[in-house]
C-alpha atoms as a PDB file:
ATOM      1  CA  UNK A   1       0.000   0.000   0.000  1.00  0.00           C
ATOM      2  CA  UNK A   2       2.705   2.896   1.719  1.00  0.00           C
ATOM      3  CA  UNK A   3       4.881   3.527   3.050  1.00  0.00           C
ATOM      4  CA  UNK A   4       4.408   3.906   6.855  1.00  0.00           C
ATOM      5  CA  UNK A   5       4.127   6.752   8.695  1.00  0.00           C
ATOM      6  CA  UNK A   6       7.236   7.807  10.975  1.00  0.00           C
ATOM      7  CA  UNK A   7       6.614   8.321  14.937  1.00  0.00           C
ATOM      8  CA  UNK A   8       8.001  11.543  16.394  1.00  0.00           C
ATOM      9  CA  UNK A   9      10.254  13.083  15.023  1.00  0.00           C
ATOM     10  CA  UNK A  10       9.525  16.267  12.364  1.00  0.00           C
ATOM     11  CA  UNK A  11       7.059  15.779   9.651  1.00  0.00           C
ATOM     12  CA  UNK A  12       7.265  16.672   6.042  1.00  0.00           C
ATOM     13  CA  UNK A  13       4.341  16.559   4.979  1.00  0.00           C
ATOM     14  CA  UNK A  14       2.778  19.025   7.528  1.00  0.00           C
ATOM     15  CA  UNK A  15       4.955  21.848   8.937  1.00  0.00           C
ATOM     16  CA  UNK A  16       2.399  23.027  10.933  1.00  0.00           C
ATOM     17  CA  UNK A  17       2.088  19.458  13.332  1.00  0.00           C
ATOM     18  CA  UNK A  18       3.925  19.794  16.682  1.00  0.00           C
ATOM     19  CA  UNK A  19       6.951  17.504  17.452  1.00  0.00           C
ATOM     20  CA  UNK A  20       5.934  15.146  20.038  1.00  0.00           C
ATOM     21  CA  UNK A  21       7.884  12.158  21.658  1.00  0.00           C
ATOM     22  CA  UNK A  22       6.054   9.012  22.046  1.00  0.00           C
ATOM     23  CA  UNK A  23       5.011   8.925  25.700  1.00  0.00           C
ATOM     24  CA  UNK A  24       3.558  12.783  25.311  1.00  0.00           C
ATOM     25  CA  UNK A  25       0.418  13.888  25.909  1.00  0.00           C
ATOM     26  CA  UNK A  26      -1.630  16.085  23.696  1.00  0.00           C
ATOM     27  CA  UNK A  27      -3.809  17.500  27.152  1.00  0.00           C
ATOM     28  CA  UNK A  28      -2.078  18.510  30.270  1.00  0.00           C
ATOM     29  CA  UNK A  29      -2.773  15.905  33.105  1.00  0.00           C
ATOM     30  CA  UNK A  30      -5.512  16.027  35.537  1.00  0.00           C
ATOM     31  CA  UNK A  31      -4.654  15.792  38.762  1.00  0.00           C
ATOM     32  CA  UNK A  32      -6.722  13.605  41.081  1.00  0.00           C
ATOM     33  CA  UNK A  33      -9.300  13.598  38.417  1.00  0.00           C
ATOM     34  CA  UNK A  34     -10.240  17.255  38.764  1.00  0.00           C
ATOM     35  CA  UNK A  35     -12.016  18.253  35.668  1.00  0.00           C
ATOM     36  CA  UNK A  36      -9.516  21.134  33.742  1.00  0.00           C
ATOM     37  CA  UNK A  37      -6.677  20.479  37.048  1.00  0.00           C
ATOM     38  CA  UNK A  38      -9.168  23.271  39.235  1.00  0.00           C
ATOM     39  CA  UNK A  39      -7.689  21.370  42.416  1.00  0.00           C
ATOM     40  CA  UNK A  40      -4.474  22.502  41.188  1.00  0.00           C
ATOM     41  CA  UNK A  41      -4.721  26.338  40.411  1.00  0.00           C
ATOM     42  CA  UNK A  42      -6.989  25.739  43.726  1.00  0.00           C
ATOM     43  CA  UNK A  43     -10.850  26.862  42.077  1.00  0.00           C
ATOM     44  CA  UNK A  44     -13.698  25.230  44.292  1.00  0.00           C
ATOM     45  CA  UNK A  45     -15.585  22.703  41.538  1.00  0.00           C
ATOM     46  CA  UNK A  46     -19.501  23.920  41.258  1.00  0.00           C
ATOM     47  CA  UNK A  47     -21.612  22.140  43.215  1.00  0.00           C
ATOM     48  CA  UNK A  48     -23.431  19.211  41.096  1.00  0.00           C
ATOM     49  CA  UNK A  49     -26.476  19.812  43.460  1.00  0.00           C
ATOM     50  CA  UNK A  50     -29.511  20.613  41.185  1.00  0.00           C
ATOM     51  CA  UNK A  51     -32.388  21.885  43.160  1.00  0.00           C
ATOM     52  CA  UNK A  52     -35.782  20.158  42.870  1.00  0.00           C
ATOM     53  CA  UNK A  53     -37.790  22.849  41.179  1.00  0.00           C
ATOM     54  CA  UNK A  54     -36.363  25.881  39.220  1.00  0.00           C
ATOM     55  CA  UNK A  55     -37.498  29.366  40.525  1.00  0.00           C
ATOM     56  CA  UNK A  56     -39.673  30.981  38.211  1.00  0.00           C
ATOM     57  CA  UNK A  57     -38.698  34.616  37.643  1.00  0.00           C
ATOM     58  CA  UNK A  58     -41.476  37.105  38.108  1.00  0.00           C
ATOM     59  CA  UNK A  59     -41.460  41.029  36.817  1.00  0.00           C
ATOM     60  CA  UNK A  60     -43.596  44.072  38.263  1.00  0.00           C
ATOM     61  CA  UNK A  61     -45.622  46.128  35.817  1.00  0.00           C
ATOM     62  CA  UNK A  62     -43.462  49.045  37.062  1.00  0.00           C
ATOM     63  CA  UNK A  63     -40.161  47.152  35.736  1.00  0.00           C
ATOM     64  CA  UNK A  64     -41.670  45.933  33.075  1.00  0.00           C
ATOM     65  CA  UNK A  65     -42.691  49.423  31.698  1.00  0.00           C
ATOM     66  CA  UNK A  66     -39.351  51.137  32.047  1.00  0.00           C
ATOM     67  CA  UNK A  67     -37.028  48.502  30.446  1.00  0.00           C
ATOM     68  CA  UNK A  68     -40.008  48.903  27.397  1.00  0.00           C
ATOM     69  CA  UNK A  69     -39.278  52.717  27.753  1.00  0.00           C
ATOM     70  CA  UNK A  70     -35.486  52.079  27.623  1.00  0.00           C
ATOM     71  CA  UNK A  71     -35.919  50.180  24.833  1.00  0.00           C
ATOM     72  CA  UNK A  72     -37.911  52.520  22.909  1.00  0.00           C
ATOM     73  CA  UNK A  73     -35.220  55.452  23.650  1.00  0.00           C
ATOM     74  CA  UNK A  74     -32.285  53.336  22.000  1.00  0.00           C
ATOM     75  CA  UNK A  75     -31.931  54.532  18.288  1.00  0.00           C
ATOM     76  CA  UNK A  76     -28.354  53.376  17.830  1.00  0.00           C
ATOM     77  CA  UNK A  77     -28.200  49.805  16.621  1.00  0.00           C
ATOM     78  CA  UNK A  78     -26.689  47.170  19.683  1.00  0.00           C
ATOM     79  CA  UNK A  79     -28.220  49.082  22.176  1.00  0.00           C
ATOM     80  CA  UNK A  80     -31.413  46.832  22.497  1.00  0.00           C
ATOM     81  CA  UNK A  81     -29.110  44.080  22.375  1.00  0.00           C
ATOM     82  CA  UNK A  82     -27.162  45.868  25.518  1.00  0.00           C
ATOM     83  CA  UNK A  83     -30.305  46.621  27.387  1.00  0.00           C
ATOM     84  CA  UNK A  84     -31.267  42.910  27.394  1.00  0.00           C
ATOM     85  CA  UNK A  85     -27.330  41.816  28.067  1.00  0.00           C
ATOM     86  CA  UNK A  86     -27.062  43.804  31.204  1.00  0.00           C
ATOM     87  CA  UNK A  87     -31.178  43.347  32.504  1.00  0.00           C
ATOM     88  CA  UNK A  88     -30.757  39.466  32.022  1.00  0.00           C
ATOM     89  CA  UNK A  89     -33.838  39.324  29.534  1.00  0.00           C
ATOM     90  CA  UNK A  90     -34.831  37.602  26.411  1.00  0.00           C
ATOM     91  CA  UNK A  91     -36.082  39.585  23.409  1.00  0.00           C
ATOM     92  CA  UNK A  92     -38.988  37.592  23.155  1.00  0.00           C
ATOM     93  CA  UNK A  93     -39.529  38.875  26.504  1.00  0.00           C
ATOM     94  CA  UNK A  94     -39.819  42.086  25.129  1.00  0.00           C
ATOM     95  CA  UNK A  95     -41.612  41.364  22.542  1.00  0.00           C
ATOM     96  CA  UNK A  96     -44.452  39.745  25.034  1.00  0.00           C
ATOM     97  CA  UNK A  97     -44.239  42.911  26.750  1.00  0.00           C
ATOM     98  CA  UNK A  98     -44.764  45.193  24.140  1.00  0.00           C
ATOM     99  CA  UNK A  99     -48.202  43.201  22.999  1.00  0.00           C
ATOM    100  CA  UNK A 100     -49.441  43.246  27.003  1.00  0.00           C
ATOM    101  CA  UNK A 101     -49.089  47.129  26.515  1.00  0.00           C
ATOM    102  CA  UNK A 102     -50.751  47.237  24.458  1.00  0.00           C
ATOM    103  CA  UNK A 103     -53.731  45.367  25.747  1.00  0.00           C
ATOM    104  CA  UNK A 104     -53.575  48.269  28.583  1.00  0.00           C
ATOM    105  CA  UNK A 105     -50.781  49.644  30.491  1.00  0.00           C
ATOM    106  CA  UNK A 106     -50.385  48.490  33.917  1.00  0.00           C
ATOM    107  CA  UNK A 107     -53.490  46.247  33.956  1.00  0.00           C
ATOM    108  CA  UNK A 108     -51.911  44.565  30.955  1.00  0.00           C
ATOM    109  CA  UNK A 109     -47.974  44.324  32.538  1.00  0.00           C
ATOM    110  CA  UNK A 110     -49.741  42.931  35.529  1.00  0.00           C
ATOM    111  CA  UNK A 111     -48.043  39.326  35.880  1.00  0.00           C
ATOM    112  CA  UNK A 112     -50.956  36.865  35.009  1.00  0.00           C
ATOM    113  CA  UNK A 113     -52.140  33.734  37.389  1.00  0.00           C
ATOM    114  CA  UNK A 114     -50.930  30.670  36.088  1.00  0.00           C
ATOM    115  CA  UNK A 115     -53.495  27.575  35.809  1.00  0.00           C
ATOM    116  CA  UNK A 116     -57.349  27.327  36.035  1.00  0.00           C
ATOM    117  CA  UNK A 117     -59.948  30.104  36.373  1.00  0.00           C
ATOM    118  CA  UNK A 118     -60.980  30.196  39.725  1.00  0.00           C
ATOM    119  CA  UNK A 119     -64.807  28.986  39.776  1.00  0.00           C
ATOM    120  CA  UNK A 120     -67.071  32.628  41.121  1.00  0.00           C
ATOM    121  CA  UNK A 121     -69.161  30.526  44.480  1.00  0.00           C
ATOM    122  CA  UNK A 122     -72.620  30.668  43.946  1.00  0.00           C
ATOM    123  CA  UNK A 123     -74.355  32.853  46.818  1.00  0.00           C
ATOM    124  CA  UNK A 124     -76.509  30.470  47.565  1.00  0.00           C
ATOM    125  CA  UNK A 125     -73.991  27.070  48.055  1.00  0.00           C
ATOM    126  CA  UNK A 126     -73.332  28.305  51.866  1.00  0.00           C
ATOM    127  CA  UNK A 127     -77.355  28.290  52.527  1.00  0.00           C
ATOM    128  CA  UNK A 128     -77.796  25.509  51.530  1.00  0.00           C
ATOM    129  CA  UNK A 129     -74.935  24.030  53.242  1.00  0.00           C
ATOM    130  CA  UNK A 130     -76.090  25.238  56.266  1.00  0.00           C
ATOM    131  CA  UNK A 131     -79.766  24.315  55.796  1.00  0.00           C
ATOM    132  CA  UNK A 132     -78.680  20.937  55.244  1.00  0.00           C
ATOM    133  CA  UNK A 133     -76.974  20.614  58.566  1.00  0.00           C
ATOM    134  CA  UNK A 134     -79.554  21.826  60.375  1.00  0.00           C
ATOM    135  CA  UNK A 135     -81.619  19.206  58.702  1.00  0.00           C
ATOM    136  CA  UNK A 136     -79.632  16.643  59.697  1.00  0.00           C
ATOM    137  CA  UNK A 137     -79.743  17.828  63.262  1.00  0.00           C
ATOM    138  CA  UNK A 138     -83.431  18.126  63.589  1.00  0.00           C
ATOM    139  CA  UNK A 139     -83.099  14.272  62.237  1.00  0.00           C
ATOM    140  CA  UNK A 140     -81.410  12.958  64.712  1.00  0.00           C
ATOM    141  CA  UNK A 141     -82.965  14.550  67.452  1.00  0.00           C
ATOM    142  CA  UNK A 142     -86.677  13.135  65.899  1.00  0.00           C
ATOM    143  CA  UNK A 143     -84.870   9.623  65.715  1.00  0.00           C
ATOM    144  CA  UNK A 144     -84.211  10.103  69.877  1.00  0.00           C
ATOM    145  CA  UNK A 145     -87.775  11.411  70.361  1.00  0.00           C
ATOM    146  CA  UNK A 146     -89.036   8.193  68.880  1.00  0.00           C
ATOM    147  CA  UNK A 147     -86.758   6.027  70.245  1.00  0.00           C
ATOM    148  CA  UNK A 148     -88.058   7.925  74.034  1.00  0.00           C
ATOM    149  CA  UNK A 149     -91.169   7.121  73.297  1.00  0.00           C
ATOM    150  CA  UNK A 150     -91.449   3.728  72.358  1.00  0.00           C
ATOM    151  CA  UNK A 151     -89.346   2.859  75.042  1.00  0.00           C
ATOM    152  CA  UNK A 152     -92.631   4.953  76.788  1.00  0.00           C
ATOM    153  CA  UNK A 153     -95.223   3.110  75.671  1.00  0.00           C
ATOM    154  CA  UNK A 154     -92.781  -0.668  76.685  1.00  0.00           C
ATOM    155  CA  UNK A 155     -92.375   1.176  80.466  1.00  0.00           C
ATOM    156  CA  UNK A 156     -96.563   1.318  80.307  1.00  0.00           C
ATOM    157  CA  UNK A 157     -97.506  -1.804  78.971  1.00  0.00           C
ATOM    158  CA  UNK A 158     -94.996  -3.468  81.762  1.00  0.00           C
ATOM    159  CA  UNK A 159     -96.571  -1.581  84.308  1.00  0.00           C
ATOM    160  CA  UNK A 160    -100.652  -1.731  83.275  1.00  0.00           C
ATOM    161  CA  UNK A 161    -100.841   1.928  82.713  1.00  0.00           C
ATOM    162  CA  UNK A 162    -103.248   2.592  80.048  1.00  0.00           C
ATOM    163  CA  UNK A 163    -102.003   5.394  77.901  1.00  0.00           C
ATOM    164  CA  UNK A 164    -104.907   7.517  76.626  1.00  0.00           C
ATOM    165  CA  UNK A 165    -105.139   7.795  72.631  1.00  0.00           C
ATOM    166  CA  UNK A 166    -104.001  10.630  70.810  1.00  0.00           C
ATOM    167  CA  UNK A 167    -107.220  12.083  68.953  1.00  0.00           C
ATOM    168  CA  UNK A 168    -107.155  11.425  65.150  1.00  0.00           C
ATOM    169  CA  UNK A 169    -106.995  14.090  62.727  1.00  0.00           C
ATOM    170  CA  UNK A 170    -109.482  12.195  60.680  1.00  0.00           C
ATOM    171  CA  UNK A 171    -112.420  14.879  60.136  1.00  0.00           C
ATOM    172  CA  UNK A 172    -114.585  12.897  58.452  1.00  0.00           C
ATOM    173  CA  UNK A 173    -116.837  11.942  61.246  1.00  0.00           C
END
């Protein structure tokens, strides 16, 4: 096929490859398995703690509105692109901004709720919630009246007292 390739040594073909010996290295060594040697210029490695849920960052209408009115006093070109560098923000952020503006000022900066509506209670739910608890009360105490009286009319039988009739509501004679 070829000839082979020489180790080491200068190369010919390719002035621009470095001269290396055979047992060299083409990164520096680690040491202790440090990523990039920190341990040795003595840099404290980032902690690989991740925490469990990321903070969500949240703006005020009144911050909102003057990085827009920054924004719209830049003329030269970069300087948006500087605004957003040194505030930290996106373009699309913006962008959003700009269109909640224009829905209405501060009402539309306003930061929005996330997730469902919140259901309007009907006026009437806590009523009836209460009426039915009182309906349950007066149940129960009905149930014990019974239950007093039967246990009445057992005492009287046992002891021969004759109880007198209730009169009938029967009006037809």
């Amino acid at each position: 096929m070829g000839k082979p390739k020489p180790r080491g040594g200068s190369s010919r073909q390719d002035p621009g490859l470095l001269e290396r010996s055979e047992g060299e290295r083409s990164e520096p060594e680690r040491i202790e398995g440090s990523p990039g040697g920190a341990a040795r210029r003595g840099a404290v490695p980032p902690d690989p703690e991740v925490p469990e849920k990321a903070v969500r960052r949240k703006y005020t209408a009144e911050y909102k509105l003057r990085v827009l009115q920054e924004a719209d006093a830049c003329q030269e070109p970069g300087e948006i692109g500087a605004l957003l560098r040194r505030e930290g923000l996106y373009s699309s952020l913006l962008s959003a901004w700009r269109q909640q503006q224009a829905e209405g000022a501060l009402q539309g900066l306003a930061p929005k709720r996330r997730g469902r509506k919140a259901r309007s209670k009907n006026p009437l739910s806590r009523r009836v919630v209460e009426l039915e608890r009182e309906c349950d009360k007066l149940r129960q105490r009905l149930e014990q009246a019974e239950a007093i009286i039967e246990v009445q009319k057992k005492v009287s039988e046992l002891l021969g007292i004759p109880l007198e009739k209730p009169p009938s509501n029967d009006k037809s004679g």
